[in-house]
C-alpha atoms as a PDB file:
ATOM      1  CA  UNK A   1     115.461  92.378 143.286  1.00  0.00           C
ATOM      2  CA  UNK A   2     115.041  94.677 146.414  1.00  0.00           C
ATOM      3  CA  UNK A   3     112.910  93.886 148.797  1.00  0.00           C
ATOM      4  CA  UNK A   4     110.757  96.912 149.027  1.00  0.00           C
ATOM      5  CA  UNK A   5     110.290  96.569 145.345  1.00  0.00           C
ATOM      6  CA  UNK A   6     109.545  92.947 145.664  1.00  0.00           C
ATOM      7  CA  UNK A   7     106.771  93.551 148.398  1.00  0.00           C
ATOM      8  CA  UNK A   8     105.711  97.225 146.472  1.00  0.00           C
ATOM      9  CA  UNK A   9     105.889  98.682 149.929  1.00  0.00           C
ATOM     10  CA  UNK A  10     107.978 100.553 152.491  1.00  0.00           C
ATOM     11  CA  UNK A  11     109.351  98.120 155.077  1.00  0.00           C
ATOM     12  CA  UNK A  12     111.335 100.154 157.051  1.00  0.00           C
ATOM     13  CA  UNK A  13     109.179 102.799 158.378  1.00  0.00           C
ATOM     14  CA  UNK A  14     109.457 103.741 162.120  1.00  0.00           C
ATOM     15  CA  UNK A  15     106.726 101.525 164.082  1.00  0.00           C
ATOM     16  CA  UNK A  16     105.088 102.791 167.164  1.00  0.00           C
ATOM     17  CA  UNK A  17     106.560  99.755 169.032  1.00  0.00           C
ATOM     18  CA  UNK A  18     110.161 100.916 167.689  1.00  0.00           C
ATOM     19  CA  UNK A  19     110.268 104.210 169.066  1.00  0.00           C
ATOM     20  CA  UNK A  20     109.823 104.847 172.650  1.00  0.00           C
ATOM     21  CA  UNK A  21     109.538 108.583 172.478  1.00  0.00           C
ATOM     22  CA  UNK A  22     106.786 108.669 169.915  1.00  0.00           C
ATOM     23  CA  UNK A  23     104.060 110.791 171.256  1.00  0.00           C
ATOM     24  CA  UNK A  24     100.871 109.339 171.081  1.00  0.00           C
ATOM     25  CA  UNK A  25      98.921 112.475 171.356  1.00  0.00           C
ATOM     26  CA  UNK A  26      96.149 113.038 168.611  1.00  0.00           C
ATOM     27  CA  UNK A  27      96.499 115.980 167.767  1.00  0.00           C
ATOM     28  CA  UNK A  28     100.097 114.864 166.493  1.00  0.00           C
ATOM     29  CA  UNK A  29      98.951 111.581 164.922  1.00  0.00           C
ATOM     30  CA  UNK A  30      96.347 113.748 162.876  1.00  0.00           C
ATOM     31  CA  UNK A  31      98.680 116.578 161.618  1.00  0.00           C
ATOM     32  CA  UNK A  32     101.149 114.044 160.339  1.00  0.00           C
ATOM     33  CA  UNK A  33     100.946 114.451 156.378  1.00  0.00           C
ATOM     34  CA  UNK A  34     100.181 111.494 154.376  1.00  0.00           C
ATOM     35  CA  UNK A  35     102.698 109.217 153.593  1.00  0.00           C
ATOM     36  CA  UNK A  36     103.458 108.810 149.540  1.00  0.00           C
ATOM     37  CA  UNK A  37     103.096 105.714 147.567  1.00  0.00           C
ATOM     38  CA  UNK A  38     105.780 103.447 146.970  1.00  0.00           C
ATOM     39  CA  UNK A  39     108.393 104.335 145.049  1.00  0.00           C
ATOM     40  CA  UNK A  40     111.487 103.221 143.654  1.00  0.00           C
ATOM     41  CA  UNK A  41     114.453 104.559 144.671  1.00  0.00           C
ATOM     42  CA  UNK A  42     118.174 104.767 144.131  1.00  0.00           C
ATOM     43  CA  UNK A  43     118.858 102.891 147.053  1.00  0.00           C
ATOM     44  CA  UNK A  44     116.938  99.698 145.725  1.00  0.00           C
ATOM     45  CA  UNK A  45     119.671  99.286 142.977  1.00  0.00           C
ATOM     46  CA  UNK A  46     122.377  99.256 145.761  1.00  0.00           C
ATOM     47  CA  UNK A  47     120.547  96.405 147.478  1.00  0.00           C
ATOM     48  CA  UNK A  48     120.361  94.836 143.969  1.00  0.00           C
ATOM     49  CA  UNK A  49     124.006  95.024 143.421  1.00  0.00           C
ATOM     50  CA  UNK A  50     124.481  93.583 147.263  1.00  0.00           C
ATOM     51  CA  UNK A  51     122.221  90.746 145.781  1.00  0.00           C
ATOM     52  CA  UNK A  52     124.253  90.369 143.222  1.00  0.00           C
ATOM     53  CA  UNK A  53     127.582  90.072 145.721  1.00  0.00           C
ATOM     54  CA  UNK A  54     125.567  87.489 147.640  1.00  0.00           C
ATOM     55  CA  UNK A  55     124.719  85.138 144.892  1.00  0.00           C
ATOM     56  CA  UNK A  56     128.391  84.954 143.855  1.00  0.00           C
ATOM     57  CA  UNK A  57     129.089  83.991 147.174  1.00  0.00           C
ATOM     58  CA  UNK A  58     126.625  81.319 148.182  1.00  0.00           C
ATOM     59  CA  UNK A  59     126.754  80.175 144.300  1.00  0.00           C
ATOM     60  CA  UNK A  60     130.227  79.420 143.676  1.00  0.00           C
ATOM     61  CA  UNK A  61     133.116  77.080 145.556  1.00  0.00           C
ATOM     62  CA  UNK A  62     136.656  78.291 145.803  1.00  0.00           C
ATOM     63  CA  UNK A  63     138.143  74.677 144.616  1.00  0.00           C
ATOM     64  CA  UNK A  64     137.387  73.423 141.352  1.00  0.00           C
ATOM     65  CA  UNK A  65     135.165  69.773 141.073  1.00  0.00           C
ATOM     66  CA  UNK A  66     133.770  70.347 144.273  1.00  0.00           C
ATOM     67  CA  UNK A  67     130.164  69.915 145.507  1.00  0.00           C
ATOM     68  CA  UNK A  68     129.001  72.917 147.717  1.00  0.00           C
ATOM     69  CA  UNK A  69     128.577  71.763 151.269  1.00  0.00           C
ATOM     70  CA  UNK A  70     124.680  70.732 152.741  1.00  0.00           C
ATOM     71  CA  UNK A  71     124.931  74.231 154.287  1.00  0.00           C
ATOM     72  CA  UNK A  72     125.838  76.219 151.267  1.00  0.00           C
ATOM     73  CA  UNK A  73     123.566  74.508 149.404  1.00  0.00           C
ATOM     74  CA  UNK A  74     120.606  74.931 151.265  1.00  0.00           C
ATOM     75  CA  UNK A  75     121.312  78.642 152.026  1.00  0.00           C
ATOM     76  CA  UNK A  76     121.828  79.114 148.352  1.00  0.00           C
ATOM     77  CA  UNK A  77     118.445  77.263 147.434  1.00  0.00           C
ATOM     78  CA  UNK A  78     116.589  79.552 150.006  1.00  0.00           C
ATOM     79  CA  UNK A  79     118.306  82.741 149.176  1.00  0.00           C
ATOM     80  CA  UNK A  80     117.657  82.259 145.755  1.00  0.00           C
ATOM     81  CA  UNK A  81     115.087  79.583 144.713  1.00  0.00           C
ATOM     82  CA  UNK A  82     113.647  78.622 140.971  1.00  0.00           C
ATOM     83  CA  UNK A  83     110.585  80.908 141.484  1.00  0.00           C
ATOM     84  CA  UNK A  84     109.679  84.135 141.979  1.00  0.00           C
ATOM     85  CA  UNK A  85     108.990  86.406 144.317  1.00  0.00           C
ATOM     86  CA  UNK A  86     111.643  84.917 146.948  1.00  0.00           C
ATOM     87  CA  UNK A  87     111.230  86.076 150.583  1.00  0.00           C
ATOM     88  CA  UNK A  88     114.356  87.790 151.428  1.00  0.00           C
ATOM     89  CA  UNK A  89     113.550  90.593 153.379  1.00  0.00           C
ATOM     90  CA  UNK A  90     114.208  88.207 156.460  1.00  0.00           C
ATOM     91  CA  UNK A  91     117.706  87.512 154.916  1.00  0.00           C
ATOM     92  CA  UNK A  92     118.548  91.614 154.040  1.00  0.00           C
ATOM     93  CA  UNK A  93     117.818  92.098 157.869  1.00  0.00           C
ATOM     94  CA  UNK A  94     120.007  89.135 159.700  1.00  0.00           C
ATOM     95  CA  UNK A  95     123.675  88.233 159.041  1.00  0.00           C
ATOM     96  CA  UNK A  96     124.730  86.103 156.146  1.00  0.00           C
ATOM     97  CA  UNK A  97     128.272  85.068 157.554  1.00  0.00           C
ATOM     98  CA  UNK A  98     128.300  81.612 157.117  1.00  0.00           C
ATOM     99  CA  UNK A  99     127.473  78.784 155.258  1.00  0.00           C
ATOM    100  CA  UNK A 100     130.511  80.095 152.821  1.00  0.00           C
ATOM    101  CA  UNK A 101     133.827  78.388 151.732  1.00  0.00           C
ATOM    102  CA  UNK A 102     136.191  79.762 154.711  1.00  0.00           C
ATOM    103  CA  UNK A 103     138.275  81.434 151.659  1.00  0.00           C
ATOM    104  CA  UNK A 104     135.305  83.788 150.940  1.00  0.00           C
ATOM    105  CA  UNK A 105     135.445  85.013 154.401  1.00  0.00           C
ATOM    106  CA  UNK A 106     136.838  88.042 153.854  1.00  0.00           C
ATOM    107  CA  UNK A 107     134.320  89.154 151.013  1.00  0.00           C
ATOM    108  CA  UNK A 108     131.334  87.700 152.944  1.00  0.00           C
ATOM    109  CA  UNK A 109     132.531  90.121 155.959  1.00  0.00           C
ATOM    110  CA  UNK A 110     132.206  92.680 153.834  1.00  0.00           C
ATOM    111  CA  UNK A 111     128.751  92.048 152.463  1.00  0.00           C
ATOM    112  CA  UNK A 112     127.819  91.572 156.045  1.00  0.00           C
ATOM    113  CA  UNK A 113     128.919  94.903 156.538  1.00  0.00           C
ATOM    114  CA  UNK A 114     127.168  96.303 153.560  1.00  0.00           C
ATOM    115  CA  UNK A 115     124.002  94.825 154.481  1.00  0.00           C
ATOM    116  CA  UNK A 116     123.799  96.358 157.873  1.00  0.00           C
ATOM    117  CA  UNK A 117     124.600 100.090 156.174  1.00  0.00           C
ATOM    118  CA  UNK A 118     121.663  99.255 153.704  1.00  0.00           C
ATOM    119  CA  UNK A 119     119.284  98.674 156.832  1.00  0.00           C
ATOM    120  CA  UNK A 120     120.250 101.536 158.434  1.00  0.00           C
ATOM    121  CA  UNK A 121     119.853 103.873 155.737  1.00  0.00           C
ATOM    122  CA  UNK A 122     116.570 102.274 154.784  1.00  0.00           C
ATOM    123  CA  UNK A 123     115.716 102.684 158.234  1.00  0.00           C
ATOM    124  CA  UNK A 124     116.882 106.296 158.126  1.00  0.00           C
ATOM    125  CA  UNK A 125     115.389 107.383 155.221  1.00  0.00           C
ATOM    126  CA  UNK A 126     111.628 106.277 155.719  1.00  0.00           C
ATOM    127  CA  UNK A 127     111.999 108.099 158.988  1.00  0.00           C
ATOM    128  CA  UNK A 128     110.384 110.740 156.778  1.00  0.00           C
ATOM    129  CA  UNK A 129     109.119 110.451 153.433  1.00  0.00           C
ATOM    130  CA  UNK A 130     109.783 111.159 150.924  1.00  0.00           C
ATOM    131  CA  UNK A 131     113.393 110.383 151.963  1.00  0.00           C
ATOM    132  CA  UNK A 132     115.968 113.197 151.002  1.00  0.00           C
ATOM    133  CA  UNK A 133     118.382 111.148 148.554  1.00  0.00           C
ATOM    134  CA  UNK A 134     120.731 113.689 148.510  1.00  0.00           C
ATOM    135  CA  UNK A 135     121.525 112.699 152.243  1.00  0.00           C
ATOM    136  CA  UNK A 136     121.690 109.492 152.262  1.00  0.00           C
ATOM    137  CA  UNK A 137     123.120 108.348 148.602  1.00  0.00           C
ATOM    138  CA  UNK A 138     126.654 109.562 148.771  1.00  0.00           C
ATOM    139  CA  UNK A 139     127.539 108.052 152.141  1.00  0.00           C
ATOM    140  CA  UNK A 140     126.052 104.714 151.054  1.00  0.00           C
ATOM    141  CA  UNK A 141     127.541 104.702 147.711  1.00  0.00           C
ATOM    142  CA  UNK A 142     130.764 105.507 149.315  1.00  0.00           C
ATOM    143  CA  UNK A 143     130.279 102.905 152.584  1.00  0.00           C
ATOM    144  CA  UNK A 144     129.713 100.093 149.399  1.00  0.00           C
ATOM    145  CA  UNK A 145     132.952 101.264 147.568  1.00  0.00           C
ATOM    146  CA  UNK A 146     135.114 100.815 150.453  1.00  0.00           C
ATOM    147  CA  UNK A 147     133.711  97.553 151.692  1.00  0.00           C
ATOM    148  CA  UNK A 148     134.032  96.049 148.394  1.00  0.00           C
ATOM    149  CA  UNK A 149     137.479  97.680 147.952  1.00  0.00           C
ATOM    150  CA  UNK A 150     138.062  95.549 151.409  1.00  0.00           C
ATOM    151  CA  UNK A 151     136.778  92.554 149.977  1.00  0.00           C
ATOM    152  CA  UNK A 152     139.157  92.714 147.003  1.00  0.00           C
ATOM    153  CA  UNK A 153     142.195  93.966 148.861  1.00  0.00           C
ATOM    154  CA  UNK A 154     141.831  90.473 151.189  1.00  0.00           C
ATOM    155  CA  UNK A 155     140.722  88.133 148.973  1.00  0.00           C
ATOM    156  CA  UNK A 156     143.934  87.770 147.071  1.00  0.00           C
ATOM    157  CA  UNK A 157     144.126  85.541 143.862  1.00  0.00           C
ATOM    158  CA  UNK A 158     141.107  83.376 145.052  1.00  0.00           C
ATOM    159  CA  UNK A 159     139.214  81.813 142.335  1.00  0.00           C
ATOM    160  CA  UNK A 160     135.994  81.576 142.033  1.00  0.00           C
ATOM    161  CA  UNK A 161     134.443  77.630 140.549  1.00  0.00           C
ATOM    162  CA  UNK A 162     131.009  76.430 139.616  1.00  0.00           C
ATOM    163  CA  UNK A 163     130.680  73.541 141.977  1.00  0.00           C
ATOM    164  CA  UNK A 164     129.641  70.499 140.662  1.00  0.00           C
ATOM    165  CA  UNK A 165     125.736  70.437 141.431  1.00  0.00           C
ATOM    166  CA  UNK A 166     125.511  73.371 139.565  1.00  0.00           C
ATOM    167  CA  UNK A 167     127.179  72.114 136.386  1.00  0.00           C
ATOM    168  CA  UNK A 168     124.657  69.133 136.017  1.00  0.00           C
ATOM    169  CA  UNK A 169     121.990  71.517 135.473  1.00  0.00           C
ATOM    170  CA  UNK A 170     120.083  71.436 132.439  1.00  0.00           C
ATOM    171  CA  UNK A 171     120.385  74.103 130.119  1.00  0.00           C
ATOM    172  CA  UNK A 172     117.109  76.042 128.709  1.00  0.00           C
ATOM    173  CA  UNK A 173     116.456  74.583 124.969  1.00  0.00           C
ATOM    174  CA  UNK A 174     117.762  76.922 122.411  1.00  0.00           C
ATOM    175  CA  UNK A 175     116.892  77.028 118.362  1.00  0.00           C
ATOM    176  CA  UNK A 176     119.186  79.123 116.517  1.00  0.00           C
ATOM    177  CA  UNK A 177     119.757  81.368 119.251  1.00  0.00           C
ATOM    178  CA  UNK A 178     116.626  82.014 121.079  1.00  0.00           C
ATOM    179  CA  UNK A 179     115.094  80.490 124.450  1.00  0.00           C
ATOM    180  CA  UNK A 180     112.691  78.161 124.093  1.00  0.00           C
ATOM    181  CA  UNK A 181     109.677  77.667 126.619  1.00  0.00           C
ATOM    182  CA  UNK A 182     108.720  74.813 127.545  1.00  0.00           C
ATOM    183  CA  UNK A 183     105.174  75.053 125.910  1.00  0.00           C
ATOM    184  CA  UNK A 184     106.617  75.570 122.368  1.00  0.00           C
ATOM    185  CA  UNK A 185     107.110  73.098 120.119  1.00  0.00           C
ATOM    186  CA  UNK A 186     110.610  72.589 118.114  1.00  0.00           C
ATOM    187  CA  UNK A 187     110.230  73.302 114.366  1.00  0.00           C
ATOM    188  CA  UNK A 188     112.205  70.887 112.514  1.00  0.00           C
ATOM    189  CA  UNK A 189     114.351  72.153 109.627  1.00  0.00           C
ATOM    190  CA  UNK A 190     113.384  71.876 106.627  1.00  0.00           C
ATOM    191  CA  UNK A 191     115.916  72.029 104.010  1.00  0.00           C
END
């Protein structure tokens, strides 16, 4: 999930602090038109799909019946914990380049590089709102092709293994099909 959509707010709007030309004259601050709510936006389902690129790298090991180290582990159990809402703005602002098997270096490189052109065009965009799509879609779009086109041209016939920890875990019950919570109570057959 993206993290403006998480929090249901912009977080990359221009701050006073961040700017050191911004003119603190009143008659500017009151002509400024109101900012619009919250919205979701094309961008958020790049970040989604970075997401994605990140969980397959702090999730899996690149030899099979192996554990994922302490580091990987943790990282993997903070990026991406049992509950929801996880806080991972922090993480979608600072580098995620290690804590990986050294194999995945090239595709965490370019997730790392990813993640800094989905700052910056957050950061761009709520410069004004509403942001102008049109402006800012097709270079990011194209910025996440090529990095992943990177990624795949590097990584070479690496394969991808659940490690270990991850294989122990329990499986949700299932009755002819269909999840089961953990408040309902198993029919038995009758037959």
């Amino acid at each position: 999930m993206a993290c403006e959509v998480e929090a249901h707010r912009y977080l990359f709007q221009l701050k006073q602090s961040d700017d050191d030309n911004v003119d603190l004259d009143m008659e500017n601050i009151s002509s400024e038109p109101p900012k619009p709510p919250f919205a979701y936006n094309p961008v958020h389902d790049l970040e989604s799909l970075w997401w994605i690129c990140v969980w397959v790298m702090y999730f899996y090991v690149d030899k099979d019946r192996i554990s994922l180290s302490a580091a990987q582990g943790q990282a993997f159990r903070s990026l991406f914990p049992d509950y929801i809402p996880a806080k991972r703005l922090q993480n979608l602002q600072d580098s995620l380049q290690k804590h990986v098997p050294p194999a995945f270096q090239h595709g965490i490189d370019a997730i790392e590089l990813i993640r800094r052109r989905l700052e910056t065009t957050y950061f761009n965009m709520e410069r004004s709102l509403p942001p102008d799509y049109a402006l800012f879609l097709p270079r990011l779009t194209g910025y996440f092709l090529r990095a992943l086109q990177f990624a795949a041209d590097r990584t070479g016939d690496i394969k991808l293994y659940i490690p270990v920890e991850h294989r122990k875990r329990k499986e949700p019950e299932r009755e002819e099909g269909n999840l089961l919570s953990s408040t309902s109570n198993k029919r038995s057959k009758q037959g």
